[in-house]
Protein backbone atom coordinates (compact mmCIF):
# COMPACT_ATOMS: atom_id res chain seq x y z
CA UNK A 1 180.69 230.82 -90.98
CA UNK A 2 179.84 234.06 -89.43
CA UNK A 3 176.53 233.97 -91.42
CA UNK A 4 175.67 231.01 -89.85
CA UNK A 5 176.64 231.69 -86.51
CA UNK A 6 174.46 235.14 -86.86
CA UNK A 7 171.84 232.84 -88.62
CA UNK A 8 171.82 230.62 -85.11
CA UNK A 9 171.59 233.29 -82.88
CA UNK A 10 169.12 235.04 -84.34
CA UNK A 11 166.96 231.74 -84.56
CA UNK A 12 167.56 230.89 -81.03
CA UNK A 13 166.24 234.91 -79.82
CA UNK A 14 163.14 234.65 -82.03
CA UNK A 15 162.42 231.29 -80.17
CA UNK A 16 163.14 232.99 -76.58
CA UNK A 17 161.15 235.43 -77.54
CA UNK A 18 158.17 233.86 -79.03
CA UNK A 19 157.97 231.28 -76.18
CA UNK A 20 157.84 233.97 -73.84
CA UNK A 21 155.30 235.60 -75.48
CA UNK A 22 153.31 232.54 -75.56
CA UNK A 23 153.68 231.99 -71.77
CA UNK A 24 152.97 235.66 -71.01
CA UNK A 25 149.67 235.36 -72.96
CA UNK A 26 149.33 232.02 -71.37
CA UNK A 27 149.42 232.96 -67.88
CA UNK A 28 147.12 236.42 -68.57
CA UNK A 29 144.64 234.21 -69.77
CA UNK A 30 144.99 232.09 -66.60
CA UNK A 31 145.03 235.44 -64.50
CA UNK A 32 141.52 236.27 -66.18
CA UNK A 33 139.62 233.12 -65.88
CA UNK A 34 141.16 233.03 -61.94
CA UNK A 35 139.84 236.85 -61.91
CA UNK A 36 136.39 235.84 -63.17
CA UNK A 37 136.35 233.20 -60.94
CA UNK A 38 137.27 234.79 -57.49
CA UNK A 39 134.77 237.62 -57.99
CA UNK A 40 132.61 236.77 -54.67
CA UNK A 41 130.06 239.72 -54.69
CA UNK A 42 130.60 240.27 -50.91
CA UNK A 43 129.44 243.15 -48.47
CA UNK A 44 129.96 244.28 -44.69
CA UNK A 45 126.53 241.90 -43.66
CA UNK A 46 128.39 238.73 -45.24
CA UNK A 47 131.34 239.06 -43.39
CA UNK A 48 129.79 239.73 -39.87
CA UNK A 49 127.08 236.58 -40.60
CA UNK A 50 130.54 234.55 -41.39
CA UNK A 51 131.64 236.19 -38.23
CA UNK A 52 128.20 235.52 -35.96
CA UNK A 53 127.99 231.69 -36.85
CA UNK A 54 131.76 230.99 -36.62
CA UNK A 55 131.45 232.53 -32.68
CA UNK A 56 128.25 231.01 -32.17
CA UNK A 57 129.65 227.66 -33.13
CA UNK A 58 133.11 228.54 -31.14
CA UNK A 59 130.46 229.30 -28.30
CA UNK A 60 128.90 225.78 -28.51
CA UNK A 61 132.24 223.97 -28.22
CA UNK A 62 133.60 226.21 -25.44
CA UNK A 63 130.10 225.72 -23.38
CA UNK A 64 130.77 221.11 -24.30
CA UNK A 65 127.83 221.84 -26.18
CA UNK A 66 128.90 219.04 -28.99
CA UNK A 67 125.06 218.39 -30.06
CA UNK A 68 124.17 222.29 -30.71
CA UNK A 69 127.74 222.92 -32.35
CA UNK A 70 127.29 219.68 -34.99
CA UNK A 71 123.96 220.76 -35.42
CA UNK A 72 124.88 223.89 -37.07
CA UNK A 73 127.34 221.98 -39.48
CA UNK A 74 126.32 221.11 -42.85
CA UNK A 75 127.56 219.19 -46.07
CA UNK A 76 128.12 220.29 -49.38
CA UNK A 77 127.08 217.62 -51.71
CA UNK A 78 128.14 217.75 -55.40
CA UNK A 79 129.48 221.04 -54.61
CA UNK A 80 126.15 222.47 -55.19
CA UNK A 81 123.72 221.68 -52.65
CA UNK A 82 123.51 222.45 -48.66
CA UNK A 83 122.28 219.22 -46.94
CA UNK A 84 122.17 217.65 -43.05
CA UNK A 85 125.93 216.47 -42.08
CA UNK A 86 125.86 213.15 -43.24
CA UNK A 87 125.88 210.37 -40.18
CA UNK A 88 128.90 209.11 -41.06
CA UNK A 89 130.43 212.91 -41.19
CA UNK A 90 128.59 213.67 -37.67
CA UNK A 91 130.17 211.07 -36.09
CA UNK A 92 133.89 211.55 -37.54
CA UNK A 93 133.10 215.55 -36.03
CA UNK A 94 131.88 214.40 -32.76
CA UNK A 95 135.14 212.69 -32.25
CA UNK A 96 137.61 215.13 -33.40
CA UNK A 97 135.72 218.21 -31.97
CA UNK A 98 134.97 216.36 -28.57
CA UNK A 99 138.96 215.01 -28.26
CA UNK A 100 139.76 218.51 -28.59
CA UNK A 101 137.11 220.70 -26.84
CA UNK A 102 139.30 223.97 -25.46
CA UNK A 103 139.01 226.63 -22.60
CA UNK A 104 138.99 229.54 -24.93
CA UNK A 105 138.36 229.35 -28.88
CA UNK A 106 139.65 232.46 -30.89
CA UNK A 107 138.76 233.14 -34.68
CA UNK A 108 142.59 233.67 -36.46
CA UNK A 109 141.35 234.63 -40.26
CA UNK A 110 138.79 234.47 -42.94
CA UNK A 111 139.34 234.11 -46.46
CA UNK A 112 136.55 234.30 -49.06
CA UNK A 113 137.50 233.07 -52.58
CA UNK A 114 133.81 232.12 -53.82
CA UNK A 115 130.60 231.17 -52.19
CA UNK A 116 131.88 227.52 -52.07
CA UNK A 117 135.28 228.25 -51.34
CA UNK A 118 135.49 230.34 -47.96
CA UNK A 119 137.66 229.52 -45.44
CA UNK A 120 137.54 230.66 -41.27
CA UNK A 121 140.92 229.54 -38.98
CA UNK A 122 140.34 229.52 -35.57
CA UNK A 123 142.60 228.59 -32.94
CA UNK A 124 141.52 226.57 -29.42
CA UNK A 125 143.38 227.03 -26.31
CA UNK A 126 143.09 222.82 -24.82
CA UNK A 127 144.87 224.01 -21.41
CA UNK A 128 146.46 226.20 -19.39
CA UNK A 129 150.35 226.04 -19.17
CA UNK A 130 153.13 227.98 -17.58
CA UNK A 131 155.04 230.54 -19.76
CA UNK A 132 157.85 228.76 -19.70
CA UNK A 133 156.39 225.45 -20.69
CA UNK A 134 157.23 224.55 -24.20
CA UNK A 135 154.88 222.18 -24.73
CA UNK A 136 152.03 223.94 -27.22
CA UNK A 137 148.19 224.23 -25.29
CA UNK A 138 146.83 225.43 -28.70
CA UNK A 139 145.32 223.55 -32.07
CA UNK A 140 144.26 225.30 -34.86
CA UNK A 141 141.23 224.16 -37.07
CA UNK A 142 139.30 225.00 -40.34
CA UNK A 143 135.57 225.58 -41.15
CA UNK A 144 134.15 225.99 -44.12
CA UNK A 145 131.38 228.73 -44.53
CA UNK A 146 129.39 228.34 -48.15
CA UNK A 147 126.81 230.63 -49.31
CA UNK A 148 123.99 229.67 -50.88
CA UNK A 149 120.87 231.85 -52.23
CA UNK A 150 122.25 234.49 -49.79
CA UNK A 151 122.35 232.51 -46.60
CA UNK A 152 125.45 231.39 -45.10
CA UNK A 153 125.84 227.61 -43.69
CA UNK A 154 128.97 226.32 -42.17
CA UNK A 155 131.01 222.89 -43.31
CA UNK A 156 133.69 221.18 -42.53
CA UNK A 157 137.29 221.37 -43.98
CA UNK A 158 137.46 217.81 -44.58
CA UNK A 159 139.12 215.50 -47.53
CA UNK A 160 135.53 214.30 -48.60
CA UNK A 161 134.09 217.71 -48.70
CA UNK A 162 137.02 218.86 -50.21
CA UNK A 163 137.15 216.40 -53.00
CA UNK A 164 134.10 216.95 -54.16
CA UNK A 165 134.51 220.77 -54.81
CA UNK A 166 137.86 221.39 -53.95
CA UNK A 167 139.72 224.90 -52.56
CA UNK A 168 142.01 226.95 -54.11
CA UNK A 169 142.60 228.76 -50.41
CA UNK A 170 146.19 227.52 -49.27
CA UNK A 171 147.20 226.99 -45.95
């Protein structure tokens, strides 16, 4: 009986252990291909063009300049290729960005993942309030900068865009 018991537990460690082993090397492997993948051969001039179109488009919208601000957008088809904002994704930003124009427009963060999978917060002030006023004057939005053949373009954080080349970037 105490054979078997010793038997049992010695099966059932061998299993822990081999399973964890298994996950470990699992996961590492996972860690690598994510490692590989994230590599975004980045320098100082990237970040301030990210930085120079986000304002300049933040400009545009504080100035109610809708047409100039939409015109720098563009769309990411297939996940390869820079295009024109579709109409039908021109209009849908004309709306939302024109419902929501603000006073002041701050940028809150940049991440850069890869080329296609960059992400700029910025924040928009829609009125002024007194401090003790707890309703909220600000909205935050995405955009979308993608680099392609060294030249930066901005895009939209939207559920189209973003199905067709998705984001590992979470909010």
């Amino acid at each position: 009986m105490k054979r078997i018991s010793f038997f049992l537990i010695l099966c059932a460690a061998l299993f822990v252990v081999t399973s964890c082993s298994k996950k470990k090397s699992t996961l590492q492997k996972i860690d690598e291909e994510l490692a590989d993948k994230t590599i975004i051969d980045m320098n100082h001039n990237d970040t301030v063009a990210v930085y120079d179109l986000t304002n300049q488009f933040l400009d545009y919208l504080k100035n109610s300049d809708l047409d100039a601000a939409i015109g720098m957008l563009h769309y990411l088809k297939d996940g390869r290729d820079i295009v024109a904002l579709p109409q039908e994704l021109e209009q849908r930003q004309r709306m939302i960005l024109g419902n929501f124009l603000g006073l002041t427009y701050k940028i809150d963060e940049a991440r850069f993942v890869t080329e296609t999978d960059c992400q700029v917060r910025y924040t928009a002030t829609l009125f002024e309030k007194a401090d003790d006023d707890p309703v909220s004057n600000k909205i935050s939005f995405f955009i979308k900068p993608v680099r392609r053949e060294g030249q930066w373009y901005l895009t939209m954080a939207d559920t189209q865009t973003d199905s067709t080349h998705g984001s590992r970037i979470k909010n």
